[in-house]
N, C-alpha and C. Protein backbone atom coordinates (compact mmCIF):
# COMPACT_ATOMS: atom_id res chain seq x y z
N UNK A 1 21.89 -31.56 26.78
CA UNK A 1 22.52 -32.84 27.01
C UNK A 1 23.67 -32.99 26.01
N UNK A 2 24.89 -33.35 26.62
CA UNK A 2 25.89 -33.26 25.56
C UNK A 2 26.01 -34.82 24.50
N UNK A 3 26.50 -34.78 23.53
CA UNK A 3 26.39 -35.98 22.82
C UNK A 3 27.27 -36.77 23.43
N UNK A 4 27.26 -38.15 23.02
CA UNK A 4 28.06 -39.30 23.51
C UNK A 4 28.86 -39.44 22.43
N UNK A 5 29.89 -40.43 23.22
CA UNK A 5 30.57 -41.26 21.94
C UNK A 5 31.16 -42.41 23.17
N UNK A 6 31.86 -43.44 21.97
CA UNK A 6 32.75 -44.39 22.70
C UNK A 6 34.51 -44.58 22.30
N UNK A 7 34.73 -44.76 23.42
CA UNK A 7 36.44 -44.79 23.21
C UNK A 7 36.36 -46.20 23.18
N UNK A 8 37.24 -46.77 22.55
CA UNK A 8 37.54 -48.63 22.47
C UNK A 8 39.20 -48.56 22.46
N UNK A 9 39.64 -48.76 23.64
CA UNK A 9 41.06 -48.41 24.12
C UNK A 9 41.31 -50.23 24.13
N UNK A 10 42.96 -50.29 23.15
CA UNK A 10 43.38 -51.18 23.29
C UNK A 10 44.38 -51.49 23.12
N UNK A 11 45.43 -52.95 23.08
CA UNK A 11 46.46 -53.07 22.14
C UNK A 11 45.95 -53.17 20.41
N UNK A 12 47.28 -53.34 19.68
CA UNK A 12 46.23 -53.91 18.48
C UNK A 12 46.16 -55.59 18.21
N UNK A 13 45.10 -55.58 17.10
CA UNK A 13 44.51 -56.86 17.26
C UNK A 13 43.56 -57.31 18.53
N UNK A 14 43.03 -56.25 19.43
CA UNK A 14 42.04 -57.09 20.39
C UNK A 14 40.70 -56.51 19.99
N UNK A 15 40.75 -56.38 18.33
CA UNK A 15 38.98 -56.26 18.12
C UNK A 15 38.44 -54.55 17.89
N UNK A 16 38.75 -53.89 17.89
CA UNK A 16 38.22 -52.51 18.13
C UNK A 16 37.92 -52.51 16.89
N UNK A 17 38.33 -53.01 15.70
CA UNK A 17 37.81 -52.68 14.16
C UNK A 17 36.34 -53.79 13.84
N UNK A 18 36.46 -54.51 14.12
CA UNK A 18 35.78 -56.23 14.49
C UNK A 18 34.16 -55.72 14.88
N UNK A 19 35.07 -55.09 16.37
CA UNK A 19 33.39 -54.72 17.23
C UNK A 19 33.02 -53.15 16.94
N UNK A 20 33.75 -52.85 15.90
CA UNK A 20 32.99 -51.24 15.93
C UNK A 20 31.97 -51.90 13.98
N UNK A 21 32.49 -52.62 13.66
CA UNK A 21 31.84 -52.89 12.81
C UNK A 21 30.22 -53.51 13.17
N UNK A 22 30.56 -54.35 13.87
CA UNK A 22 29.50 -55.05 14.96
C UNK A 22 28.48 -53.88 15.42
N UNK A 23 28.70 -53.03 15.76
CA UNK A 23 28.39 -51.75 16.41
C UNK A 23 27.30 -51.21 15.65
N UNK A 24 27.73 -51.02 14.21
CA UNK A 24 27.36 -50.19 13.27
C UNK A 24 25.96 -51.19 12.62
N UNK A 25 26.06 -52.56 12.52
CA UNK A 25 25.35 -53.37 12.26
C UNK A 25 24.14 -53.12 13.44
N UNK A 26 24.66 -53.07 14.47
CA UNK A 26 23.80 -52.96 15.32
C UNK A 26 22.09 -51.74 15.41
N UNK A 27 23.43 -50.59 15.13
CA UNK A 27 22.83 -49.16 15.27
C UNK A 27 24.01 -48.60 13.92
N UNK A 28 22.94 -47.83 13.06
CA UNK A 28 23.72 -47.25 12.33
C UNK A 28 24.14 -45.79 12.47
N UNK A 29 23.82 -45.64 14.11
CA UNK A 29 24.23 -44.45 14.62
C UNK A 29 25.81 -44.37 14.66
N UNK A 30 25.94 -45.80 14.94
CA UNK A 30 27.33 -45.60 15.42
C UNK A 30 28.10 -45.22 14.21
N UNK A 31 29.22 -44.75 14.07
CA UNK A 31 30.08 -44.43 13.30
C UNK A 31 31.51 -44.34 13.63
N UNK A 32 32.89 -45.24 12.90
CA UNK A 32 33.71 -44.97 13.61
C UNK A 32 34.78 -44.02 12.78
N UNK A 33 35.31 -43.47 13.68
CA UNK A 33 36.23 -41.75 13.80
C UNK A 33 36.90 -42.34 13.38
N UNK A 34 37.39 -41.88 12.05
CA UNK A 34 39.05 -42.00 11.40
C UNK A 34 39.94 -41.06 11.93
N UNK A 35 41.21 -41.84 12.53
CA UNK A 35 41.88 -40.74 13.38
C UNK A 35 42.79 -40.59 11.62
N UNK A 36 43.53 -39.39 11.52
CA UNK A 36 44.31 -38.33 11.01
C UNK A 36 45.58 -39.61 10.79
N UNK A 37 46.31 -39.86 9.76
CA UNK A 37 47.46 -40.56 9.86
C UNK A 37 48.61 -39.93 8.89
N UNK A 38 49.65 -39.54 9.55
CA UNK A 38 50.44 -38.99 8.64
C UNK A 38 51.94 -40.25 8.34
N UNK A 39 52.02 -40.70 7.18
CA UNK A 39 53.51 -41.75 7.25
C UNK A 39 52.86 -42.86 6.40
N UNK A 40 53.42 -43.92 6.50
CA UNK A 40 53.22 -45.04 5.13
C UNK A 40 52.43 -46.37 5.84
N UNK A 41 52.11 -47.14 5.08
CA UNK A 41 51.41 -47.87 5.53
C UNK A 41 50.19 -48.31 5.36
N UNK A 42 49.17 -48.92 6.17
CA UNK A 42 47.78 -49.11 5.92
C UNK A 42 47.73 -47.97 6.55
N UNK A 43 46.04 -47.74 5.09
CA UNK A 43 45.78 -46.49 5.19
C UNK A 43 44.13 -47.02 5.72
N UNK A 44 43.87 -48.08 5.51
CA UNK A 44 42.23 -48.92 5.81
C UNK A 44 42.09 -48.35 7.22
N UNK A 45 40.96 -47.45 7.56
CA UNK A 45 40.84 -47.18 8.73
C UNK A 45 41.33 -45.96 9.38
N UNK A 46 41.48 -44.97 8.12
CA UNK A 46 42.31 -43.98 8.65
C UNK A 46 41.94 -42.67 7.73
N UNK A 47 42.09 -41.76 8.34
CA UNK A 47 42.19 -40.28 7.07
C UNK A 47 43.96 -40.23 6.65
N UNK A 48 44.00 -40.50 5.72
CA UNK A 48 45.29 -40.07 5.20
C UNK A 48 45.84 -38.96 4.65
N UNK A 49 46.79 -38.32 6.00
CA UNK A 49 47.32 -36.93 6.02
C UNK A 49 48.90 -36.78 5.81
N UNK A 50 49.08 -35.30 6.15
CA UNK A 50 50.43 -34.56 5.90
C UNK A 50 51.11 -34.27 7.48
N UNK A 51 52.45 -34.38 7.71
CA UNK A 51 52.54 -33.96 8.85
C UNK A 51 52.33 -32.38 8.91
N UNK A 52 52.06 -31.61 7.73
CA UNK A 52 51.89 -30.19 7.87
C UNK A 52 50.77 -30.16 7.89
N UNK A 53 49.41 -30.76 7.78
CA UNK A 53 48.41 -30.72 7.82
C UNK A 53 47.95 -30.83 9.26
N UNK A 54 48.43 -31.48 10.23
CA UNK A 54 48.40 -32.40 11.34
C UNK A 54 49.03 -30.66 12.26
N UNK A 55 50.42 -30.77 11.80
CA UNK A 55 50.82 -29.70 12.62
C UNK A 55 49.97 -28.09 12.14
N UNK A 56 49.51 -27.61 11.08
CA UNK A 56 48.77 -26.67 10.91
C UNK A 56 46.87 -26.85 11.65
N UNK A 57 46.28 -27.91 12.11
CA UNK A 57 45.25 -27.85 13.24
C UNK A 57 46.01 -27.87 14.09
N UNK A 58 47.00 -28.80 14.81
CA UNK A 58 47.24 -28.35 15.57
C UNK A 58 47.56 -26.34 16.65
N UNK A 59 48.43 -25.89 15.65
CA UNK A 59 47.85 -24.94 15.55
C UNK A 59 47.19 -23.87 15.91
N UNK A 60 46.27 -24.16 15.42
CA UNK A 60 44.97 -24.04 15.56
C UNK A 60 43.99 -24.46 16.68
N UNK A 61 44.91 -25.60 17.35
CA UNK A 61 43.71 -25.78 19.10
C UNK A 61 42.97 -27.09 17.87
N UNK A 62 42.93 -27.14 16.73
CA UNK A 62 42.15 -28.59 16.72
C UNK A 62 42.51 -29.92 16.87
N UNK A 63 43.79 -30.24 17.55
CA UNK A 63 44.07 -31.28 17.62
C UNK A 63 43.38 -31.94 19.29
N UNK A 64 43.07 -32.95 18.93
CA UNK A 64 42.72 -33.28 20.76
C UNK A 64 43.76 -34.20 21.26
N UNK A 65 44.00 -35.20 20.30
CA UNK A 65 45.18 -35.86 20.83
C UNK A 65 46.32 -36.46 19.68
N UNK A 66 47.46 -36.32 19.81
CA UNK A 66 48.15 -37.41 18.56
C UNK A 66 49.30 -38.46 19.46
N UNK A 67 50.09 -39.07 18.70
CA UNK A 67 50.81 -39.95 18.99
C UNK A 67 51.39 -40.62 17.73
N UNK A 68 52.33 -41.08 17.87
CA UNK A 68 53.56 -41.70 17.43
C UNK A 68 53.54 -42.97 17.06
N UNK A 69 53.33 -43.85 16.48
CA UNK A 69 53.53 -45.26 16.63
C UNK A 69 54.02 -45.79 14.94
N UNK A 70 54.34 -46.41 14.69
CA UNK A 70 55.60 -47.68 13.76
C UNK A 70 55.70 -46.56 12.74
N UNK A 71 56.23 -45.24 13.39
CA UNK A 71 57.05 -44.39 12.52
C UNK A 71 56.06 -43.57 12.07
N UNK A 72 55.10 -43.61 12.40
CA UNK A 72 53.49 -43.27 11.90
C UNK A 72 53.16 -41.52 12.56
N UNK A 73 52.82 -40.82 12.49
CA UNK A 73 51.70 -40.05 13.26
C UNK A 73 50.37 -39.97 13.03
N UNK A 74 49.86 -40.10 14.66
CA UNK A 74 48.36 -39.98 14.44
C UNK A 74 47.69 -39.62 15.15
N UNK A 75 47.00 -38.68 14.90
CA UNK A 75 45.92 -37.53 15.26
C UNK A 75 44.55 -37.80 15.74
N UNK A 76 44.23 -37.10 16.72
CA UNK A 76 42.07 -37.14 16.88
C UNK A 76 41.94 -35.52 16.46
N UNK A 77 41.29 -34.83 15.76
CA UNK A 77 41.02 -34.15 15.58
C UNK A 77 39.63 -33.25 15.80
N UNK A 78 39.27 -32.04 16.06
CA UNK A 78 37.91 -31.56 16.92
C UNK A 78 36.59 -31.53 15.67
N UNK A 79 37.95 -31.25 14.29
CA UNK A 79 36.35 -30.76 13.19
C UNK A 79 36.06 -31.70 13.00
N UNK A 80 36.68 -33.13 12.69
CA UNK A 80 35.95 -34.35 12.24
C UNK A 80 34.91 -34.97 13.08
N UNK A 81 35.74 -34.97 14.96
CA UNK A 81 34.52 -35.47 15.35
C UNK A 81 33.02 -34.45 15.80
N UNK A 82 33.32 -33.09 15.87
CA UNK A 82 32.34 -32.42 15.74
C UNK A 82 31.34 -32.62 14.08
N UNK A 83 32.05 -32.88 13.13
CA UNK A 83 31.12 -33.28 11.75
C UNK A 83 30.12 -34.65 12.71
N UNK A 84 30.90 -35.97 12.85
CA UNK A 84 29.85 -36.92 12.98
C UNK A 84 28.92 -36.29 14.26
N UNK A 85 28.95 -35.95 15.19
CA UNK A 85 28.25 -35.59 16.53
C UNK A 85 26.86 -34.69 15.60
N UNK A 86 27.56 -33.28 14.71
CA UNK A 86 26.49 -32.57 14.36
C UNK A 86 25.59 -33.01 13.64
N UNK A 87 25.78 -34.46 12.93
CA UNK A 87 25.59 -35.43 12.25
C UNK A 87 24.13 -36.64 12.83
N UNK A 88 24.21 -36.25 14.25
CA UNK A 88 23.90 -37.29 15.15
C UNK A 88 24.21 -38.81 15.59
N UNK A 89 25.31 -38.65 15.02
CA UNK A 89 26.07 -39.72 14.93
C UNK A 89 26.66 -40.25 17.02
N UNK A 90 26.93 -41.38 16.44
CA UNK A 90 27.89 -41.32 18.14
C UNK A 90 28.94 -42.15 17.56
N UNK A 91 30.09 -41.16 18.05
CA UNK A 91 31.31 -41.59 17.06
C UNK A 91 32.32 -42.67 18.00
N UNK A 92 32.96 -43.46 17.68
CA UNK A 92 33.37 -44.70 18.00
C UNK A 92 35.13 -44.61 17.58
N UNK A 93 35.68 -44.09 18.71
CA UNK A 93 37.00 -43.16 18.82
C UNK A 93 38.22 -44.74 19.24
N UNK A 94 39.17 -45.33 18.88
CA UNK A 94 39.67 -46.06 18.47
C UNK A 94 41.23 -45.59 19.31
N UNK A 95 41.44 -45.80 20.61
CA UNK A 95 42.96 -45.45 21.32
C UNK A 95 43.47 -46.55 21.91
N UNK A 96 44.57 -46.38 21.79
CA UNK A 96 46.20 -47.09 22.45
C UNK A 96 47.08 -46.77 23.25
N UNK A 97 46.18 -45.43 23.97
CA UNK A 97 46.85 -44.83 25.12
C UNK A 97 46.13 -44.47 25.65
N UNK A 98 46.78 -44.38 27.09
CA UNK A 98 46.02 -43.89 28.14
C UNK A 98 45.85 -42.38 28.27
N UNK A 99 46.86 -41.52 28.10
CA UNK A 99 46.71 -40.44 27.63
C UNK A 99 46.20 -40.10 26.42
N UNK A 100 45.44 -40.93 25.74
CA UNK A 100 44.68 -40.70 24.93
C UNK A 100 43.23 -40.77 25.14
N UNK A 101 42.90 -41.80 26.21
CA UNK A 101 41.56 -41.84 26.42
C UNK A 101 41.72 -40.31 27.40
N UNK A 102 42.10 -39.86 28.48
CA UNK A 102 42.31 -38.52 29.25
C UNK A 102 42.03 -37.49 28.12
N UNK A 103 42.77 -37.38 27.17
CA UNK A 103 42.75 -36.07 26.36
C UNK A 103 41.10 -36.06 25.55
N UNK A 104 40.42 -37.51 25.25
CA UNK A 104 39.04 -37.33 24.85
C UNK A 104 38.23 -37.01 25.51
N UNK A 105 38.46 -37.31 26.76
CA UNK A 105 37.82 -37.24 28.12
C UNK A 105 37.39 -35.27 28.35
N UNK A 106 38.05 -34.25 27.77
CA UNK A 106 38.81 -32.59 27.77
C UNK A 106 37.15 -32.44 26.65
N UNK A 107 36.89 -33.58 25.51
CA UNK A 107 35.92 -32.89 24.68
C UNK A 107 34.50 -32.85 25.14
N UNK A 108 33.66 -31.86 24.87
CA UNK A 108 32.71 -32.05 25.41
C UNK A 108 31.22 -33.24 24.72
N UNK A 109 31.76 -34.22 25.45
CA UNK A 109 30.20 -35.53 25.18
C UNK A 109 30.82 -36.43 26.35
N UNK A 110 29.88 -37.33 26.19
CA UNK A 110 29.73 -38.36 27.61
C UNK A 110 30.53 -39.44 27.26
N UNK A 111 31.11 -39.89 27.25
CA UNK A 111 32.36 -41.12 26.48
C UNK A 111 31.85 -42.27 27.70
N UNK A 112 31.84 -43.30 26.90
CA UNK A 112 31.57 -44.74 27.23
C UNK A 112 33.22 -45.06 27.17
N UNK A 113 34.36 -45.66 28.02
CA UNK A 113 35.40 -46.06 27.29
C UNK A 113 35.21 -47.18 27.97
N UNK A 114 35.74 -48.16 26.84
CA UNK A 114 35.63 -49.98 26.80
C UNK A 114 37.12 -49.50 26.51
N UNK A 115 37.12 -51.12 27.55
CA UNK A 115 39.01 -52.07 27.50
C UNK A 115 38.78 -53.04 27.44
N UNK A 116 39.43 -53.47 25.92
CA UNK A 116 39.33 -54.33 24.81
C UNK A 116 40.94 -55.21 25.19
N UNK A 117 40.96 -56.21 25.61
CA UNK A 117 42.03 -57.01 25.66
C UNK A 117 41.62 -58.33 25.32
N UNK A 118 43.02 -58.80 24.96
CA UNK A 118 43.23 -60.39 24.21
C UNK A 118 44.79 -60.74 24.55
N UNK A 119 44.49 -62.41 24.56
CA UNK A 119 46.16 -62.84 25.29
C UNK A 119 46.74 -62.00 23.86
N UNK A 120 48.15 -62.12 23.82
CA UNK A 120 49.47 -61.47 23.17
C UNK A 120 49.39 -62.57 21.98
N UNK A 121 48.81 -64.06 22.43
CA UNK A 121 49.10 -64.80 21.52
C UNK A 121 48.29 -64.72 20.50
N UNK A 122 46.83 -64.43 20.78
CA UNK A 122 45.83 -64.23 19.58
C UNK A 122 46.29 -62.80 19.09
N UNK A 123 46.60 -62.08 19.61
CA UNK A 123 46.93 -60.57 18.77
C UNK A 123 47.65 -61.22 17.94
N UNK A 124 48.76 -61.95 18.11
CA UNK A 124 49.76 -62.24 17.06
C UNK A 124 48.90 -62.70 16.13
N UNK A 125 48.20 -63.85 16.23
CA UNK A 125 47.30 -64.93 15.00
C UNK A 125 46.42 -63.96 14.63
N UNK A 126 45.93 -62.86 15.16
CA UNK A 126 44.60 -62.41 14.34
C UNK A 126 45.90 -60.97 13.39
N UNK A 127 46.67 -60.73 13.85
CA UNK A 127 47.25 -60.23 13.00
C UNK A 127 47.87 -60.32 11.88
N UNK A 128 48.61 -61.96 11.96
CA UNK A 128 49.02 -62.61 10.25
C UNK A 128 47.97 -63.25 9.59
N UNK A 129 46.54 -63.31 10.47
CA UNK A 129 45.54 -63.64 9.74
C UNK A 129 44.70 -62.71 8.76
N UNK A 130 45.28 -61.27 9.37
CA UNK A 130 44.37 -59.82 8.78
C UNK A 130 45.80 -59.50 7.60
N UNK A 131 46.72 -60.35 7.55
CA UNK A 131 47.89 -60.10 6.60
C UNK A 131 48.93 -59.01 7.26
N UNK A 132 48.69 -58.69 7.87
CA UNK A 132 50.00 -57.73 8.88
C UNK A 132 51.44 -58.25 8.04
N UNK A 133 52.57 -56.90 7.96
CA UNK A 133 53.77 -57.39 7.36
C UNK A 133 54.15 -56.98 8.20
N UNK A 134 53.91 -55.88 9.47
CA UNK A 134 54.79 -55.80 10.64
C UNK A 134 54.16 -56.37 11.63
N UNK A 135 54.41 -57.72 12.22
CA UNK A 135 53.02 -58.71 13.61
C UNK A 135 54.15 -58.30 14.24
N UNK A 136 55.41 -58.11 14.31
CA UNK A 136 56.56 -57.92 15.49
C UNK A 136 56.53 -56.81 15.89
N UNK A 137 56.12 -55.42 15.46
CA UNK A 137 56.21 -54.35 15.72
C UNK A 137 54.75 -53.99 16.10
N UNK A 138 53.73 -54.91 15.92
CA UNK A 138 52.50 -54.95 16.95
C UNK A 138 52.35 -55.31 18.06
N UNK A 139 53.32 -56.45 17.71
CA UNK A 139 53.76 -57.22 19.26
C UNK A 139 54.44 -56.33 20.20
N UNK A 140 55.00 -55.48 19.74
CA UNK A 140 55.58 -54.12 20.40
C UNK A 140 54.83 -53.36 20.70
N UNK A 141 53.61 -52.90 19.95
CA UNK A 141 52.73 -52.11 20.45
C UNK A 141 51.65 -52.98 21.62
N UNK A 142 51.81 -53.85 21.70
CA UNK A 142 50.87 -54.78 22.39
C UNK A 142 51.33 -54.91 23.57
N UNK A 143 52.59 -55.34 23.77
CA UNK A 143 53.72 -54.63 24.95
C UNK A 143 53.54 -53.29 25.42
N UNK A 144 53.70 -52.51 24.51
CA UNK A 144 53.76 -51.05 25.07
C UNK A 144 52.41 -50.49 26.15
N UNK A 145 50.67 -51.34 25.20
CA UNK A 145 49.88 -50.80 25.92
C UNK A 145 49.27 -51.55 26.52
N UNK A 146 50.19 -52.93 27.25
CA UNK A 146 50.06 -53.49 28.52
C UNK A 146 50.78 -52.54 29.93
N UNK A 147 52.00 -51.97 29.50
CA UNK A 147 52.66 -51.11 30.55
C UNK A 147 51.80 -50.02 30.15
N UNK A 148 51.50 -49.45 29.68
CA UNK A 148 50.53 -48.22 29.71
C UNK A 148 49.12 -48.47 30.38
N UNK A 149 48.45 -49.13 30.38
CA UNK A 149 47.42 -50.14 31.10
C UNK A 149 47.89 -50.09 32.40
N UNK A 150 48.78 -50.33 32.94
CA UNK A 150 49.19 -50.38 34.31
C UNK A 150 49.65 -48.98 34.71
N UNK A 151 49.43 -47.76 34.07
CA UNK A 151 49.31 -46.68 34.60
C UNK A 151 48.08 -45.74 34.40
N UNK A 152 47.07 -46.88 34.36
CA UNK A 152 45.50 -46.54 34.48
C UNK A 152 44.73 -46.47 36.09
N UNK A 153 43.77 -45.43 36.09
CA UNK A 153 43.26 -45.75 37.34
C UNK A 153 42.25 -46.85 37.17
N UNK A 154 41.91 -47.99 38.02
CA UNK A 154 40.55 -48.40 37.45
C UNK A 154 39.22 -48.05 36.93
N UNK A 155 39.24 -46.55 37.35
CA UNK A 155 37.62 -46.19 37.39
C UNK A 155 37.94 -45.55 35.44
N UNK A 156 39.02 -45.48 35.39
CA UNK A 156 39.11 -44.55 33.49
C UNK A 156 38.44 -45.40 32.84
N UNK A 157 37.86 -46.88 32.75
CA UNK A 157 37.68 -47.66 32.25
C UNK A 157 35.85 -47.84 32.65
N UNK A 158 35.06 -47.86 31.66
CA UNK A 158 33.54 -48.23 32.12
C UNK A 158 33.37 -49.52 31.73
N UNK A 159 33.94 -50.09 30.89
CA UNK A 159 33.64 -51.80 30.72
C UNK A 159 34.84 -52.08 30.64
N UNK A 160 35.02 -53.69 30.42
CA UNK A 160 36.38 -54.36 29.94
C UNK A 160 35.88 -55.86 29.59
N UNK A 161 36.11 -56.17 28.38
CA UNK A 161 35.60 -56.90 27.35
C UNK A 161 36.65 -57.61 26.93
N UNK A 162 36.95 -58.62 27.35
CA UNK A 162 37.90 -60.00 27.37
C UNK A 162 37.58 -60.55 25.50
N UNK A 163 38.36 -59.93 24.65
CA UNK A 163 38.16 -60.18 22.74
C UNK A 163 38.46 -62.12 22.88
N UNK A 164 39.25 -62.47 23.44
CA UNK A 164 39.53 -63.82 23.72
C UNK A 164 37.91 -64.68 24.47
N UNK A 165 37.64 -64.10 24.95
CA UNK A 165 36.10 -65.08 25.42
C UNK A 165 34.87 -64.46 24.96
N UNK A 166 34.82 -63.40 24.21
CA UNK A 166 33.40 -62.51 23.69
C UNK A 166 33.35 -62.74 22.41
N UNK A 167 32.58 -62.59 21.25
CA UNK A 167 32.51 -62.72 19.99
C UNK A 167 32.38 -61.46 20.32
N UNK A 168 32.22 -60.85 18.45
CA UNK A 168 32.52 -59.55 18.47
C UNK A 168 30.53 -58.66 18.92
N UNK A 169 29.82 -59.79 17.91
CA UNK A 169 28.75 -59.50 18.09
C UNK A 169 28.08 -59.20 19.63
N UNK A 170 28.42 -60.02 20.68
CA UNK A 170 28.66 -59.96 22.27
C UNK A 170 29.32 -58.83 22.47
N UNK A 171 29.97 -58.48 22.35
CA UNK A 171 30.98 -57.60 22.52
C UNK A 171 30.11 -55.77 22.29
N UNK A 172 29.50 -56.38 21.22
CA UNK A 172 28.98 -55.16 20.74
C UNK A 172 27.93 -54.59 21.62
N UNK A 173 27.32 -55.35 21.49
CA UNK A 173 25.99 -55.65 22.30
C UNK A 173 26.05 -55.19 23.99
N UNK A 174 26.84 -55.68 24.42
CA UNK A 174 27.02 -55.41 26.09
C UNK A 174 28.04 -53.51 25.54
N UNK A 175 28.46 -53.43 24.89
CA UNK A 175 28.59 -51.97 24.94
C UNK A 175 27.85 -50.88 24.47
N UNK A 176 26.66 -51.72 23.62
CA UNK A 176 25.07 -51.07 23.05
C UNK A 176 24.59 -50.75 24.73
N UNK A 177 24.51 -51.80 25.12
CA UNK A 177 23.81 -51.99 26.70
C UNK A 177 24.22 -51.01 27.42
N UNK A 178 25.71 -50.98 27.41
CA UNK A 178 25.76 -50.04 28.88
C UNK A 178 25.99 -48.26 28.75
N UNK A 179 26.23 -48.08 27.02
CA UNK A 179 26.08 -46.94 26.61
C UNK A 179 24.37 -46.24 26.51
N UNK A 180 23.08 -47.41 26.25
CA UNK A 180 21.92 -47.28 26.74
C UNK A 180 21.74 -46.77 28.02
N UNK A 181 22.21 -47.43 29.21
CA UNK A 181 22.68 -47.49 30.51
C UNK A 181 22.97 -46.03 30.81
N UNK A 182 24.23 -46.03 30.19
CA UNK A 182 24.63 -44.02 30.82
C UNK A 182 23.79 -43.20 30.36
N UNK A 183 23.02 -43.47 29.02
CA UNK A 183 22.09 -42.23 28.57
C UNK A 183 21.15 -42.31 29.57
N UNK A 184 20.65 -43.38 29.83
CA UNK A 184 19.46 -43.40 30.51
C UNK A 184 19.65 -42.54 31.91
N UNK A 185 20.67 -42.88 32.58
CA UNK A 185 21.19 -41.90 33.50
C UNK A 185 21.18 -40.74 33.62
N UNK A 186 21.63 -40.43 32.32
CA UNK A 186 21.94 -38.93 32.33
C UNK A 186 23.34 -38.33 32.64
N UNK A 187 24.08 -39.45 33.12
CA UNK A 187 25.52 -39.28 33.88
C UNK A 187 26.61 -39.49 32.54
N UNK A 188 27.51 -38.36 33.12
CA UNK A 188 28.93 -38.84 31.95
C UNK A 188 29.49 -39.55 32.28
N UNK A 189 30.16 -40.23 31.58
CA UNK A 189 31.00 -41.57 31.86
C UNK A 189 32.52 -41.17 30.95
N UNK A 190 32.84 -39.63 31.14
CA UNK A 190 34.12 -39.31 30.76
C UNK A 190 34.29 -39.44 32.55
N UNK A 191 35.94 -39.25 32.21
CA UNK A 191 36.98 -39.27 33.17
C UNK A 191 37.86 -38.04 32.92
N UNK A 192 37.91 -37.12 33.92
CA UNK A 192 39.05 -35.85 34.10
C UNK A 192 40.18 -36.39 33.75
């Protein structure tokens, strides 16, 4: 049986740090995947890398997915999330693209992916509330992975969790539930 994990695909600010914390409270199985970050910035939430580091797994075939964002690069990488999996962990994978949930979809475990949305207006407030010095260039990313969202099929998505009407603890919980749900199955809940 291959291991699981969960993707929490979103803009930012609709909760994916919130409810993976929630998560962990829950089950301390869960654990969430620091993706690879190469560039300046907050580093809270992240492995802080080299772009030669990034491009040398790559490489190497260990990169699974990276991307670009506020000047940033950032990476999923195979040894880290193979550490938590061998770990017994079920790792709690954190994307902003749609071609990002696809490329997790290539590793081998059963992926739960939740779509985590919130109006544009609370992204903004929960972002100068978390101290953000760039909320305009989130607001850009928040833009970006509304049009990226609309080049989703419906089925890439196994839940979708409205951050504007759920607490996080709710939130958590109904994705405890339905990741229970697929094990119990036996069925993957990746997407080709």
């Amino acid at each position: 049986m291959p291991p699981t994990g969960i993707v929490l695909y979103g803009p930012p600010a609709s909760g994916k740090d919130t409810i993976t914390r929630a998560l962990a409270e829950l089950d301390a199985r869960y654990a969430h995947y620091l993706r690879l970050k190469a560039g300046s910035g907050r580093t809270d939430g992240y492995r802080p890398s080299t772009e030669e580091q990034i491009d040398g797994l790559r490489e190497r075939g260990l990169i699974i997915y990276e991307n670009v964002r506020y000047g940033n690069r950032y990476a999923v990488d195979r040894p880290a999330l193979d550490a938590l999996v061998a770990q017994g962990l079920i790792p709690v994978v954190h994307i902003g693209q749609v071609d990002g949930v696809r490329a997790l979809a290539r590793y081998p475990a059963r992926w739960l992916v939740v779509l985590l949305q919130c109006r544009r207006t609370t992204a903004a407030l929960r972002a100068r509330e978390r101290g953000s010095a760039d909320v305009a260039d989130r607001l850009q990313a928040w833009d970006d992975t509304e049009r990226d969202l609309a080049n989703a099929r419906p089925d890439e998505f196994d839940l979708r969790i409205d951050t504007d009407r759920s607490s996080p603890g709710d939130a958590a919980r109904a994705i405890d539930e339905q990741l229970r749900r697929m094990q119990s199955r036996g069925v993957s809940a990746a997407r080709p």
